[in-house]
N, C-alpha and C. Protein backbone atom coordinates (compact mmCIF):
# COMPACT_ATOMS: atom_id res chain seq x y z
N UNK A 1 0.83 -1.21 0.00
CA UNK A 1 0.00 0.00 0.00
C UNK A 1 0.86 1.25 0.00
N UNK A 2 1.99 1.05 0.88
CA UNK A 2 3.03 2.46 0.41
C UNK A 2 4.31 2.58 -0.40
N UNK A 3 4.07 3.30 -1.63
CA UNK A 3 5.41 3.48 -1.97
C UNK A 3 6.61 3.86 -1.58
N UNK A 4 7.08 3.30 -2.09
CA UNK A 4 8.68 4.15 -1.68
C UNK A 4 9.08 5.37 -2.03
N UNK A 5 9.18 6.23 -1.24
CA UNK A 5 9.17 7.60 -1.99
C UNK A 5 10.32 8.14 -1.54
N UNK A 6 11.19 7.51 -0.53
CA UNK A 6 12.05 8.07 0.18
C UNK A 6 13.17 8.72 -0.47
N UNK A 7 13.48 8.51 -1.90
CA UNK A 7 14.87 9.49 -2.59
C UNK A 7 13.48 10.84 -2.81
N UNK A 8 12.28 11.02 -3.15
CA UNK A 8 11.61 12.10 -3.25
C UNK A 8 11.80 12.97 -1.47
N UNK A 9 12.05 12.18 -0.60
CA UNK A 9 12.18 13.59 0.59
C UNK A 9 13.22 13.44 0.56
N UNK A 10 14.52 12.97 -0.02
CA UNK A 10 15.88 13.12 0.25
C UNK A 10 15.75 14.35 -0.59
N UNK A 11 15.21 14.37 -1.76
CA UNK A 11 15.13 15.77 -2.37
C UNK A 11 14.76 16.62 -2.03
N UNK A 12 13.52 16.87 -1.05
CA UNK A 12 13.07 17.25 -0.36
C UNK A 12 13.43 18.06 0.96
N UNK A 13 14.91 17.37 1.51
CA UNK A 13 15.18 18.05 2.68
C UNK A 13 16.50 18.56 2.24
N UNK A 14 17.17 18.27 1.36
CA UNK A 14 18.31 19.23 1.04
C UNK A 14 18.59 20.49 2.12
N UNK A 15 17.38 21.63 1.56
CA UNK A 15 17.54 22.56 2.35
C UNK A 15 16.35 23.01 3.43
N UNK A 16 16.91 23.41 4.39
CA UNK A 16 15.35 23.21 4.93
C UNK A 16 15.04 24.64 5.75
N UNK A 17 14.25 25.32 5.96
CA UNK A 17 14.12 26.08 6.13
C UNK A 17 12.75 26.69 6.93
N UNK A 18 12.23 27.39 7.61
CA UNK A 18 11.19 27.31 8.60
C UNK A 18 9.84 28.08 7.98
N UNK A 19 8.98 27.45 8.20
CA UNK A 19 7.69 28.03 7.34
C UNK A 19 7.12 28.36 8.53
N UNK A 20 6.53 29.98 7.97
CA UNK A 20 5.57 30.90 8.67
C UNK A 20 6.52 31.29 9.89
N UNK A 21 8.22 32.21 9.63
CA UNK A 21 8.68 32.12 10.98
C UNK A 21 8.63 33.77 11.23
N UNK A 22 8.69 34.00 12.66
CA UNK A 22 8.36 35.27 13.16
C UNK A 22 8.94 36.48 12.39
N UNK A 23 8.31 37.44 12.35
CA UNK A 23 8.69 38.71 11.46
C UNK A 23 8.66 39.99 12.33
N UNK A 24 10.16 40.85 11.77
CA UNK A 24 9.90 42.31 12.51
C UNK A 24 10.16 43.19 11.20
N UNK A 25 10.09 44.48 11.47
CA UNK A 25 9.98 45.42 10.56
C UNK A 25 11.54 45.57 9.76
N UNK A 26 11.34 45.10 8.16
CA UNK A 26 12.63 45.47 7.42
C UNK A 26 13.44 43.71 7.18
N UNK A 27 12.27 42.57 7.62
CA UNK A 27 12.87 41.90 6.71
C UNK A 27 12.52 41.27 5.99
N UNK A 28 13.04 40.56 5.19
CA UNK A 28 12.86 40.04 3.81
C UNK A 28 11.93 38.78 3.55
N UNK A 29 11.11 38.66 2.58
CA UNK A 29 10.66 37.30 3.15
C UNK A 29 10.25 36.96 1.31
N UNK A 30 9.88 35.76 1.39
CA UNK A 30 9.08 35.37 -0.21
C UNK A 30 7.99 34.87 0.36
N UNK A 31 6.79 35.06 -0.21
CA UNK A 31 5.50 33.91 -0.18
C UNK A 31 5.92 32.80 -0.83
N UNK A 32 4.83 31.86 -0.19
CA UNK A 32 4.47 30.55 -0.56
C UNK A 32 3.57 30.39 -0.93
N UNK A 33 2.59 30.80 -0.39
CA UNK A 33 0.92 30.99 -0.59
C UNK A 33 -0.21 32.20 -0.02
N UNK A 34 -0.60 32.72 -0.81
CA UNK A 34 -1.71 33.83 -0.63
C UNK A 34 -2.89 33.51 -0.62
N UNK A 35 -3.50 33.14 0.40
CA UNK A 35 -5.30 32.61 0.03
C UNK A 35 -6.07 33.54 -0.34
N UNK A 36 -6.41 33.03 -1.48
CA UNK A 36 -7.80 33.78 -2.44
C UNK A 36 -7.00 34.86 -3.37
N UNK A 37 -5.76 35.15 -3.32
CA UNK A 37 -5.07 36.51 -3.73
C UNK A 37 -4.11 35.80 -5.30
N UNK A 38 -4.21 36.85 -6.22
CA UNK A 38 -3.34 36.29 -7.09
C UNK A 38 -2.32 37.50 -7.71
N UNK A 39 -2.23 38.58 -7.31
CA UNK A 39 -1.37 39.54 -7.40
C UNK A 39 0.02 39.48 -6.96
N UNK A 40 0.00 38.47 -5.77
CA UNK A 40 1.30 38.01 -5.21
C UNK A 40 1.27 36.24 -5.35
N UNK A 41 1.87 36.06 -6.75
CA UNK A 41 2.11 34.78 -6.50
C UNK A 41 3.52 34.31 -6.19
N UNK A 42 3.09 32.81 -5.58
CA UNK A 42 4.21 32.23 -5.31
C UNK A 42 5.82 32.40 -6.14
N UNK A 43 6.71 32.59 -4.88
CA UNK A 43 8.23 33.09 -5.09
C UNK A 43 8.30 34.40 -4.96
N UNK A 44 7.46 35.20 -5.07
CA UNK A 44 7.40 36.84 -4.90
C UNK A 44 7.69 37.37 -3.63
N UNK A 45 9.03 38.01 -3.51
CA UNK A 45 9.83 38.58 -2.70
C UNK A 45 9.55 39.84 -1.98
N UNK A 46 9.60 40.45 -0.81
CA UNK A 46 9.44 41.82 -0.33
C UNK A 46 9.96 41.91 1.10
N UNK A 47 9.11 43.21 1.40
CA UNK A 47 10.12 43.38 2.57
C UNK A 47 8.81 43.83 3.66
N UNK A 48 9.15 43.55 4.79
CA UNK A 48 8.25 43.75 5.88
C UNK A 48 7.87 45.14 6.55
N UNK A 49 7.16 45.90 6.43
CA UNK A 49 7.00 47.16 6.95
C UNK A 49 6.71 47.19 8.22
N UNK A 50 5.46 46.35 8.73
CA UNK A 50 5.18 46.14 10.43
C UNK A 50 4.31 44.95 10.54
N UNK A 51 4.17 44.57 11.79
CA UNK A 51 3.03 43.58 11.90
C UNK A 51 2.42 43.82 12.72
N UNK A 52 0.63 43.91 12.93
CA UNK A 52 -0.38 44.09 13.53
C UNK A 52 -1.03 42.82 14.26
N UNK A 53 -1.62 43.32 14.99
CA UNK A 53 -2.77 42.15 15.49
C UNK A 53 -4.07 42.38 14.61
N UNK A 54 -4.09 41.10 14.36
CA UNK A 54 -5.37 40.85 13.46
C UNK A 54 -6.49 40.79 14.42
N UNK A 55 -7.52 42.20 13.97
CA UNK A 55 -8.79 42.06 14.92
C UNK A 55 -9.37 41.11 14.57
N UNK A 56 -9.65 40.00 13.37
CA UNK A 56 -10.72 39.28 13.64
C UNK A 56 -10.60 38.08 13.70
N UNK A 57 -9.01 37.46 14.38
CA UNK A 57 -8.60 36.02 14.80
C UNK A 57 -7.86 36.24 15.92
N UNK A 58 -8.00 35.56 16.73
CA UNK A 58 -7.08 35.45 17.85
C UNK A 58 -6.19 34.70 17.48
N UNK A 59 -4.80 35.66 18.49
CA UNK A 59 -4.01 34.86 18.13
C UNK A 59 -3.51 35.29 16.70
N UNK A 60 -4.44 35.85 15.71
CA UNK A 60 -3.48 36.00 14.63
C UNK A 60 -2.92 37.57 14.28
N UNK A 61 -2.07 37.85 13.39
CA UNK A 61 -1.53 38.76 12.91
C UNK A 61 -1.63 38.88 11.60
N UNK A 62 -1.28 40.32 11.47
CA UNK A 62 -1.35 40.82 9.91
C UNK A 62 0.11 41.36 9.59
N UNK A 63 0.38 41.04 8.60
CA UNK A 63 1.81 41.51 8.01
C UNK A 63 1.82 42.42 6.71
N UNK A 64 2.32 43.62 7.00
CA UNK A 64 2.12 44.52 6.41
C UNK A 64 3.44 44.28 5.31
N UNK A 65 3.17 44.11 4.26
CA UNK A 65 4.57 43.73 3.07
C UNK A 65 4.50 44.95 1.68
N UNK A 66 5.84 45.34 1.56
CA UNK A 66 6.06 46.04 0.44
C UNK A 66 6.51 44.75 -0.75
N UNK A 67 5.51 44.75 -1.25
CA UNK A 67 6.27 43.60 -2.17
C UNK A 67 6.88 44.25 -3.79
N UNK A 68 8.14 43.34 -4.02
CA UNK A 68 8.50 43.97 -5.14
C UNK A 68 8.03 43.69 -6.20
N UNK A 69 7.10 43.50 -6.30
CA UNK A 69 5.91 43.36 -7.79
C UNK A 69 5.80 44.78 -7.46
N UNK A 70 5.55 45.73 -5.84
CA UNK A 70 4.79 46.60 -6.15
C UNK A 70 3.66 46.88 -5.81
N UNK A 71 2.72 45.13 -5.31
CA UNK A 71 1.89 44.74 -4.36
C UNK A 71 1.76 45.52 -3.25
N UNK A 72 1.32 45.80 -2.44
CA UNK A 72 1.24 45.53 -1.06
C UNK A 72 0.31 45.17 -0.46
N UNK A 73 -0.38 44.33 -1.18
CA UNK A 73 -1.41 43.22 0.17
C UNK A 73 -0.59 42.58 1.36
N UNK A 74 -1.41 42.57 2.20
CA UNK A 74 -0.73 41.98 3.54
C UNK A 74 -1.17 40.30 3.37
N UNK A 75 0.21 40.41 4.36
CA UNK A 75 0.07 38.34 4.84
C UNK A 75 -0.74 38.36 5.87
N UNK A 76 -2.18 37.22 6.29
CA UNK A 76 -2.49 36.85 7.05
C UNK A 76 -1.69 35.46 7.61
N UNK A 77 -1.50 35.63 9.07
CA UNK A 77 -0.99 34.33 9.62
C UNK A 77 -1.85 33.32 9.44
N UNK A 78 -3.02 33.45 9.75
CA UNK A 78 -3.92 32.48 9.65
C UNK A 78 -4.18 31.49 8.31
N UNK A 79 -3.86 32.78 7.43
CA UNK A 79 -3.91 30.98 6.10
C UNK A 79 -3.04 31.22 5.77
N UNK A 80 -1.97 32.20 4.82
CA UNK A 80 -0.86 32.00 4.50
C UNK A 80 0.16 31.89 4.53
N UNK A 81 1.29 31.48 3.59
CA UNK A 81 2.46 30.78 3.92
C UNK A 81 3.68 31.56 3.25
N UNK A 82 5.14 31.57 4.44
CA UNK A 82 5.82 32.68 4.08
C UNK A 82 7.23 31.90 4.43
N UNK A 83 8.32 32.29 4.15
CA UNK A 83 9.78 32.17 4.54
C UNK A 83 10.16 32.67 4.31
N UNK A 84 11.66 33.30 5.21
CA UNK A 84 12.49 34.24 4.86
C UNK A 84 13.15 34.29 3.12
N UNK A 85 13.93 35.24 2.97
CA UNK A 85 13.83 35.21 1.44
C UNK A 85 15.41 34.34 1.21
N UNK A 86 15.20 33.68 0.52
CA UNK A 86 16.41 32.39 0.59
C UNK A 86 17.54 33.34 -0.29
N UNK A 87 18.93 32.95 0.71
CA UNK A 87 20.18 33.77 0.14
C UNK A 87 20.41 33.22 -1.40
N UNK A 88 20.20 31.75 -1.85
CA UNK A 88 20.25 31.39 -3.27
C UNK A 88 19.03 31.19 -3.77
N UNK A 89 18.40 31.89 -4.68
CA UNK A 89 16.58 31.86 -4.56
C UNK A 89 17.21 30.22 -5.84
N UNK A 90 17.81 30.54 -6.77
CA UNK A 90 17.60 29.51 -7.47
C UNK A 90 17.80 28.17 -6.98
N UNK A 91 18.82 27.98 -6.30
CA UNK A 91 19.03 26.85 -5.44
C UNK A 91 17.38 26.31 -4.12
N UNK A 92 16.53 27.62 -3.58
CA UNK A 92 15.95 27.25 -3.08
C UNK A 92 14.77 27.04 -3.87
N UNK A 93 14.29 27.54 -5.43
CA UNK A 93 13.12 26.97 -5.79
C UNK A 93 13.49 25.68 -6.86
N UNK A 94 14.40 24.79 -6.96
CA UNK A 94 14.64 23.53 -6.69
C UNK A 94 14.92 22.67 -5.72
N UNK A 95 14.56 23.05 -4.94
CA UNK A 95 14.45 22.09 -3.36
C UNK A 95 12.84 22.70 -2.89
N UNK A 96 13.48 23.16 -1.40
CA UNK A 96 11.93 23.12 -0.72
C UNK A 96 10.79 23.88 -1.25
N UNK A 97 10.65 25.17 -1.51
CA UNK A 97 9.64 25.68 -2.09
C UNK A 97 8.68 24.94 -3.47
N UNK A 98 9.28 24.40 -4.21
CA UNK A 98 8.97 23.65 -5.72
C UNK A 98 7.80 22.80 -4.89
N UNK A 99 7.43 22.55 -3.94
CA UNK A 99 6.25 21.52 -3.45
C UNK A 99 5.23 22.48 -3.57
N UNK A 100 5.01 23.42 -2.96
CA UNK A 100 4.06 24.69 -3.31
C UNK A 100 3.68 24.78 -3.89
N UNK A 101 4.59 25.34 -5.27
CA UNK A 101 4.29 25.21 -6.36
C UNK A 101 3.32 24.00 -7.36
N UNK A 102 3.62 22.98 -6.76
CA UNK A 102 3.20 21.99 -7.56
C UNK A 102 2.11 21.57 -6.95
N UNK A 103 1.82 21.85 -5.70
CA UNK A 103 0.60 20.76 -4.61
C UNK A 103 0.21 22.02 -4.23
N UNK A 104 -0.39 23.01 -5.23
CA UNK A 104 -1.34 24.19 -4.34
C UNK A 104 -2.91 23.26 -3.62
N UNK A 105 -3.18 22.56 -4.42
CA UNK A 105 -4.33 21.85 -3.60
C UNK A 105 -4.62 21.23 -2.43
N UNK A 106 -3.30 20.68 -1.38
CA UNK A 106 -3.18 20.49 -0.45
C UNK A 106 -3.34 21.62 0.06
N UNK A 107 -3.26 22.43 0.17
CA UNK A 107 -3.65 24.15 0.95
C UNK A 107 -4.88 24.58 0.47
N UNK A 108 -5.30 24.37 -0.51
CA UNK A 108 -7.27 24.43 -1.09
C UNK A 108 -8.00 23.80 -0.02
N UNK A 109 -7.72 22.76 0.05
CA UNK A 109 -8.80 21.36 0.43
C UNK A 109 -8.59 20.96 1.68
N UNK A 110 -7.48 21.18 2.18
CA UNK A 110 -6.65 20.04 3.76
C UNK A 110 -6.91 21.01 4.67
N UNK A 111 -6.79 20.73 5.60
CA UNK A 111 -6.67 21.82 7.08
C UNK A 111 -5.05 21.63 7.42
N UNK A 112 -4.48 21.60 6.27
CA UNK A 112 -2.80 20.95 6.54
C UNK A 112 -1.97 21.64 7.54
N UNK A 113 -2.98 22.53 8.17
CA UNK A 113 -2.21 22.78 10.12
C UNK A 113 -2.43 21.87 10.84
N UNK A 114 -4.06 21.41 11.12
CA UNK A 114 -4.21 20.21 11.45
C UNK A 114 -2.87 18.85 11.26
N UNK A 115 -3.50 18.86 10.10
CA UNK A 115 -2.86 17.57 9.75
C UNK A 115 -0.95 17.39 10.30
N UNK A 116 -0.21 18.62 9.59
CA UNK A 116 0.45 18.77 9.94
C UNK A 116 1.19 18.90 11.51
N UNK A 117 0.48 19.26 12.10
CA UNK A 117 0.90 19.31 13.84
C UNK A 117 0.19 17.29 14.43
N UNK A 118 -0.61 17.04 13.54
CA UNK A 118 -0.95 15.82 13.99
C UNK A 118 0.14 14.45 13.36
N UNK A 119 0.90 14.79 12.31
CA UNK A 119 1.99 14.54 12.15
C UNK A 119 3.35 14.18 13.13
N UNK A 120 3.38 15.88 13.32
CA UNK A 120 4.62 16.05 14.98
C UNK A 120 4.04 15.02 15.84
N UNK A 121 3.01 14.86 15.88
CA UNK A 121 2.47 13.60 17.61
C UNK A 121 3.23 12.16 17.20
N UNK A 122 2.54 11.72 15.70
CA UNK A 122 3.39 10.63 15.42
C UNK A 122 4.69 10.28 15.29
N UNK A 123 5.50 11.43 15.11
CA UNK A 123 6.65 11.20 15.32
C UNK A 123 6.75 11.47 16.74
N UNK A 124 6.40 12.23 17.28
CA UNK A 124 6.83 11.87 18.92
C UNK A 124 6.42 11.01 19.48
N UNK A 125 5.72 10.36 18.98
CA UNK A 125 4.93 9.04 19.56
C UNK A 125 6.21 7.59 19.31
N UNK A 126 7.22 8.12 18.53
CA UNK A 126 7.80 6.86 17.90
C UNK A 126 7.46 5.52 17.43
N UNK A 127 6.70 5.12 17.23
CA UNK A 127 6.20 3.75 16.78
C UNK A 127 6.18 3.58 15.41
N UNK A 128 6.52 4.66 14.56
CA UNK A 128 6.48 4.04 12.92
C UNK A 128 7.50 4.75 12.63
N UNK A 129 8.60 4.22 11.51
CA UNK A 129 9.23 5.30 10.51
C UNK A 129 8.14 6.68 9.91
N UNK A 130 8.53 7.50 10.10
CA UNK A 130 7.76 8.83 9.83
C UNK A 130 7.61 8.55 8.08
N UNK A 131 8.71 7.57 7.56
CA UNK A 131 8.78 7.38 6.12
C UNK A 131 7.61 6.27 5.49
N UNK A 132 7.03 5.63 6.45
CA UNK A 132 5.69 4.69 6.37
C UNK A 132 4.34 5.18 7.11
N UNK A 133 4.63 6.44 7.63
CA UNK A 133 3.70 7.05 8.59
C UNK A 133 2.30 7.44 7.78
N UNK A 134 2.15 7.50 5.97
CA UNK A 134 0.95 7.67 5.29
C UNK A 134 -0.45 7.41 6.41
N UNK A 135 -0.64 6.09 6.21
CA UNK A 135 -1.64 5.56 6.67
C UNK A 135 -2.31 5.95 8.11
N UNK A 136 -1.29 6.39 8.67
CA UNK A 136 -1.28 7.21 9.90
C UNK A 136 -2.64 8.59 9.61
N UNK A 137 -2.36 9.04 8.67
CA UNK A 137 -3.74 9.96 8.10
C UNK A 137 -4.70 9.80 7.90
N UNK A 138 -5.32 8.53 7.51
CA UNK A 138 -6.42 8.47 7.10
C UNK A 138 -7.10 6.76 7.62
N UNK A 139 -6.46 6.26 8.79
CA UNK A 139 -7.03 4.96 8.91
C UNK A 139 -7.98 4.87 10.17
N UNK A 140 -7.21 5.90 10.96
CA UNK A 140 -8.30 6.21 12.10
C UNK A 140 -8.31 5.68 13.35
N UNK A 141 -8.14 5.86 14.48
CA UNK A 141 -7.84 5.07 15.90
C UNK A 141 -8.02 3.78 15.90
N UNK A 142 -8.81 3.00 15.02
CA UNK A 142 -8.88 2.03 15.56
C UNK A 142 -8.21 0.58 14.97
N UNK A 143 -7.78 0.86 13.88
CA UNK A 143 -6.39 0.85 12.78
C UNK A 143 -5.43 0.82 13.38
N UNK A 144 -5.09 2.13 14.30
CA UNK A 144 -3.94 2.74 14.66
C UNK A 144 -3.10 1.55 15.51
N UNK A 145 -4.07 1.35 16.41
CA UNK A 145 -4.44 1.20 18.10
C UNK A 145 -4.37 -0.72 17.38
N UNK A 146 -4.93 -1.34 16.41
CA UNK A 146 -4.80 -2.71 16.26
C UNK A 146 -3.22 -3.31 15.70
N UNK A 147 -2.59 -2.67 14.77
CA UNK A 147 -1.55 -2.37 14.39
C UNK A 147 -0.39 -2.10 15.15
N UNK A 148 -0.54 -1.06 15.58
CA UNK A 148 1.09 -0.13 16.48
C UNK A 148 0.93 -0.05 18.22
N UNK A 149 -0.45 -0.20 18.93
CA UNK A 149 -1.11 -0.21 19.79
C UNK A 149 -0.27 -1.45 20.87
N UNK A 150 0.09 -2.38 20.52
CA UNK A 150 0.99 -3.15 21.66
C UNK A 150 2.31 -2.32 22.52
N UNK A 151 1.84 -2.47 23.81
CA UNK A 151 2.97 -2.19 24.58
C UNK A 151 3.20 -0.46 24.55
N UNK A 152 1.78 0.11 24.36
CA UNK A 152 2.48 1.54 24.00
C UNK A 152 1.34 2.18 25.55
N UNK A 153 0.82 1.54 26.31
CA UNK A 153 -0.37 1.93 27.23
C UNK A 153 0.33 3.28 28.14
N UNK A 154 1.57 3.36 28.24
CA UNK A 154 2.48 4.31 29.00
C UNK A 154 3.10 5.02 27.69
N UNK A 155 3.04 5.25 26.66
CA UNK A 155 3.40 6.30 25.82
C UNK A 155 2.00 7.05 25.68
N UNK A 156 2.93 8.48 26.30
CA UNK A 156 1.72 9.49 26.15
C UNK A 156 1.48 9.73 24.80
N UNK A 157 2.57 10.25 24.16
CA UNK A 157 2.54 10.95 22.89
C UNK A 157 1.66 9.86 21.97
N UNK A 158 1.93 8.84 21.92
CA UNK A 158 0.82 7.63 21.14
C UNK A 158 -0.29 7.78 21.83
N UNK A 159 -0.80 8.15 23.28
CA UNK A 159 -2.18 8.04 23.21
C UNK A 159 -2.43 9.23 22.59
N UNK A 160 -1.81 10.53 22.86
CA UNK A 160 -2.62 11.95 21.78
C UNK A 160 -2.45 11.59 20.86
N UNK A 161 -1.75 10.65 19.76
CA UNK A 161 -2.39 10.23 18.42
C UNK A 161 -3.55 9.20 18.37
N UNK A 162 -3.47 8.11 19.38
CA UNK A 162 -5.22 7.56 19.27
C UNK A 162 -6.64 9.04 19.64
N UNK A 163 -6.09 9.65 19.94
CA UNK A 163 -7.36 10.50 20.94
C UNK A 163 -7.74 10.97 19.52
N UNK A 164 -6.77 11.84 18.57
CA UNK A 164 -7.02 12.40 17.52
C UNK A 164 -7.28 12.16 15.99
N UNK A 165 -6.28 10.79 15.92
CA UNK A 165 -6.60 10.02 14.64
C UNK A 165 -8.04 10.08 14.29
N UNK A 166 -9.28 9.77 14.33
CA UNK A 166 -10.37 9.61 14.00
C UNK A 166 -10.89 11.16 13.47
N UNK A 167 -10.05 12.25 13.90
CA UNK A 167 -10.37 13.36 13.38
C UNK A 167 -9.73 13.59 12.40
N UNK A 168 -8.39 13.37 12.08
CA UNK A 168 -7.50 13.42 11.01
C UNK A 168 -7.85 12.60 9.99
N UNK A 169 -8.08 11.51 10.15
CA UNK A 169 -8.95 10.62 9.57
C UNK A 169 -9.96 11.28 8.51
N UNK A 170 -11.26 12.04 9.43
CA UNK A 170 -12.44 12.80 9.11
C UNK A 170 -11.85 13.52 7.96
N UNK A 171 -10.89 14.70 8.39
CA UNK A 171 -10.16 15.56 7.41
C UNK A 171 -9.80 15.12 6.64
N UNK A 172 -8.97 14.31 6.47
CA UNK A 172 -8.86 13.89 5.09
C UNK A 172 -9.33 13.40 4.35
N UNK A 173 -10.90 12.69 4.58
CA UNK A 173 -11.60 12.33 3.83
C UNK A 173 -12.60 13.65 3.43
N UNK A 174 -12.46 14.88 4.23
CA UNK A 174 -13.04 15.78 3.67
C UNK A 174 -12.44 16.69 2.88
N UNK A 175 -11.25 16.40 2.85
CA UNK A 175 -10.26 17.26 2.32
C UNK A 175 -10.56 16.16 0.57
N UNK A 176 -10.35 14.91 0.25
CA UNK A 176 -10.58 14.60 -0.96
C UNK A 176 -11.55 14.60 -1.30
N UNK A 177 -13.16 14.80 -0.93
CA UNK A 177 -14.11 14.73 -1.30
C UNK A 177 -14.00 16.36 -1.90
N UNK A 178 -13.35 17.02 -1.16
CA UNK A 178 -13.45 18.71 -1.81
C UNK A 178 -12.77 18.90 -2.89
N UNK A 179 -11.24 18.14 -3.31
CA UNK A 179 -10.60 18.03 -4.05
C UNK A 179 -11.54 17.39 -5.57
N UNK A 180 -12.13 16.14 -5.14
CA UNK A 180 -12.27 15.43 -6.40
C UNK A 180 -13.52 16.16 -6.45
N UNK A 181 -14.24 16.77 -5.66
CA UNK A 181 -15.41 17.86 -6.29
C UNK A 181 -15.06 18.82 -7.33
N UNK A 182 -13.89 19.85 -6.87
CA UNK A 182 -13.16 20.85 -7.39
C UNK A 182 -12.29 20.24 -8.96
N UNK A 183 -12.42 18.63 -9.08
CA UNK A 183 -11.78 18.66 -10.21
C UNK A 183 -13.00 18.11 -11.13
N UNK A 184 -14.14 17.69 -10.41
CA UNK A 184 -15.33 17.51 -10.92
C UNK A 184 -15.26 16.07 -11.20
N UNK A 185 -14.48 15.22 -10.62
CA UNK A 185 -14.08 13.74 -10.70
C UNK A 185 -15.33 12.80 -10.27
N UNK A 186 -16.01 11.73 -10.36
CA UNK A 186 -16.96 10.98 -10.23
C UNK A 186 -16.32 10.37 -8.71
N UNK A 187 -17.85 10.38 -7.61
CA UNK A 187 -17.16 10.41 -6.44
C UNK A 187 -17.46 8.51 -6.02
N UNK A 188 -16.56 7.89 -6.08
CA UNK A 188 -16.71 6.48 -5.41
C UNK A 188 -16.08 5.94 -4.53
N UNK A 189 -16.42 5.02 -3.82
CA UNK A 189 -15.49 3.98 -2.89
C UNK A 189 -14.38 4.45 -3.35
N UNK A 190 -14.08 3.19 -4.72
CA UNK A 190 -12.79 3.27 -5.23
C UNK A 190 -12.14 4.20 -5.61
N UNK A 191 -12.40 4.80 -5.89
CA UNK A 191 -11.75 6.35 -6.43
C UNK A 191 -11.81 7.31 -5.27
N UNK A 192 -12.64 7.38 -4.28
CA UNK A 192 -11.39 7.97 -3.07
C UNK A 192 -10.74 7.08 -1.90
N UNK A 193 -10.96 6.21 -2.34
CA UNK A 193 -9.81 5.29 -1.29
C UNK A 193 -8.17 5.33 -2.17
N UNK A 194 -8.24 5.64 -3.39
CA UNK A 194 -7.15 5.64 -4.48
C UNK A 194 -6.84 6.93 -4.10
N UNK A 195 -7.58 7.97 -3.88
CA UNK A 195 -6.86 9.69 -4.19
C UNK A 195 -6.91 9.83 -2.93
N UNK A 196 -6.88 8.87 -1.89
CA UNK A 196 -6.67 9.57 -0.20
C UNK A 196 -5.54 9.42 -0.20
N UNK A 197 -4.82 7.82 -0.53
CA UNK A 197 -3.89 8.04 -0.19
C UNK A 197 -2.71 8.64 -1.14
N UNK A 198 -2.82 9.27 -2.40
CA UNK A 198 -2.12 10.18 -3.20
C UNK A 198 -2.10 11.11 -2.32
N UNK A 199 -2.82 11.74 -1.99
CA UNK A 199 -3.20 13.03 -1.33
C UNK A 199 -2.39 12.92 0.08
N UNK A 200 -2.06 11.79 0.63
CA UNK A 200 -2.03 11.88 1.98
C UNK A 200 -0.05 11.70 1.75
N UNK A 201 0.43 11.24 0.99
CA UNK A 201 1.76 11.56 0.32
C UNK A 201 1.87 12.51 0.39
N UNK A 202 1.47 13.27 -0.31
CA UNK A 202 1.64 14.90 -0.38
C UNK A 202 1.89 15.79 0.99
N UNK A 203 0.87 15.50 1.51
CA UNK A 203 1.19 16.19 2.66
C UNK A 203 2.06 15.59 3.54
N UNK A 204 2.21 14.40 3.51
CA UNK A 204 3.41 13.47 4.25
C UNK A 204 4.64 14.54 3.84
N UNK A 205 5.25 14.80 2.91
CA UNK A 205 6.09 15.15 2.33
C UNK A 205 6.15 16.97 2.19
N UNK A 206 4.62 17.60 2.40
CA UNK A 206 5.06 18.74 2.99
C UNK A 206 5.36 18.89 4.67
N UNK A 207 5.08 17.83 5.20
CA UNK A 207 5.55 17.38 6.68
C UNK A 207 7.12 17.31 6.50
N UNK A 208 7.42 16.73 5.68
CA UNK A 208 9.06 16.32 5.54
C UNK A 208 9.89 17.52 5.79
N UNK A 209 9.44 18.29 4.05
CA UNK A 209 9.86 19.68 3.95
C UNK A 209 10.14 20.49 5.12
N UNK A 210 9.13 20.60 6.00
CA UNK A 210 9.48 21.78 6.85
C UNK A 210 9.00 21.36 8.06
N UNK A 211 9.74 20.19 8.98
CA UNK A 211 9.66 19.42 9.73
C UNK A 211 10.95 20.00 10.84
């Protein structure tokens, strides 16, 4: 059921670099992703003027950007995605950024914060290679718990992945039902038990990236 994909995150982690990391006034950053916005697309470089508290999320902020398109729409923390501006841009949009580029739909469809921080549990949980960890997304506590579940009754970090699996689970089956809607694909058994776990690669591997 899982491929081998492992020379794809060796490519993958080359360089690695921190997504969505804290910002002060005057520095540099590139997008990754702009939700709903297409004036600043991905790789587009600028510079930080200030950052606000966003009145209508807690917890989140607004980033005020001079971008050198010329732009200046701001970054919301809450959906979009940013990194400092890489000292070799060409070197960095053949490594980590190029996933972006190519898997904007995992950021359409996924709650890939979710998913992603539910990721970190399984690896702190230790019980699988993080490199076979797919199935981990979409099989659901009780999968989890028949499988990897021996001898783990005193690992905390494995019980916060049984507590949550069944939700991650949920998500990703709502995350491909939105996908194969959005591509207008005929919705079946077979055909999303086939594009969950495509889909659930993907984000395995934006887990890798910026892990």
């Amino acid at each position: 059921m899982i491929i081998n994909i492992q020379h794809i995150f060796i490519v993958m982690t080359k360089i690695k670099r921190e997504l969505n990391p804290t910002l002060k006034s005057g520095d540099r950053i590139m997008c990754l992703h702009m939700d709903g916005e297409t004036s600043v697309p991905m790789g587009t470089t600028g510079t930080v003027r200030d950052v606000v508290r966003d009145p209508f999320e807690d917890n989140g902020q607004i980033i005020n950007v001079k971008w050198d398109n010329d732009s200046t729409l701001s970054l919301v923390t809450v959906t979009d995605q940013w990194i400092k501006e890489p000292v070799d841009k060409l070197q960095e949009q053949n490594n980590s950024y190029e996933f972006f580029q190519e898997n904007p739909d995992i950021f359409e469809n996924f709650d890939y914060r979710f998913l992603r921080n539910y990721l970190y549990k399984v690896r702190e949980a230790g019980s699988v290679n993080m490199y076979e960890s797919t199935p981990f997304l979409y099989s659901g506590r009780e999968w989890i718990d028949r499988y990897y579940g021996e001898n783990q009754e005193d690992n905390e970090a494995f019980q916060e992945v049984l507590e949550i699996a069944d939700e991650a689970k949920n998500k990703m089956i709502q995350g491909t039902l939105k996908y194969m809607e959005s591509k207008d694909m005929n919705i079946d058994l077979d055909s999303v038990n086939k594009i969950i776990g495509r889909l659930a690669r993907k984000i395995l591997q934006f887990y890798i990236s910026f892990s």
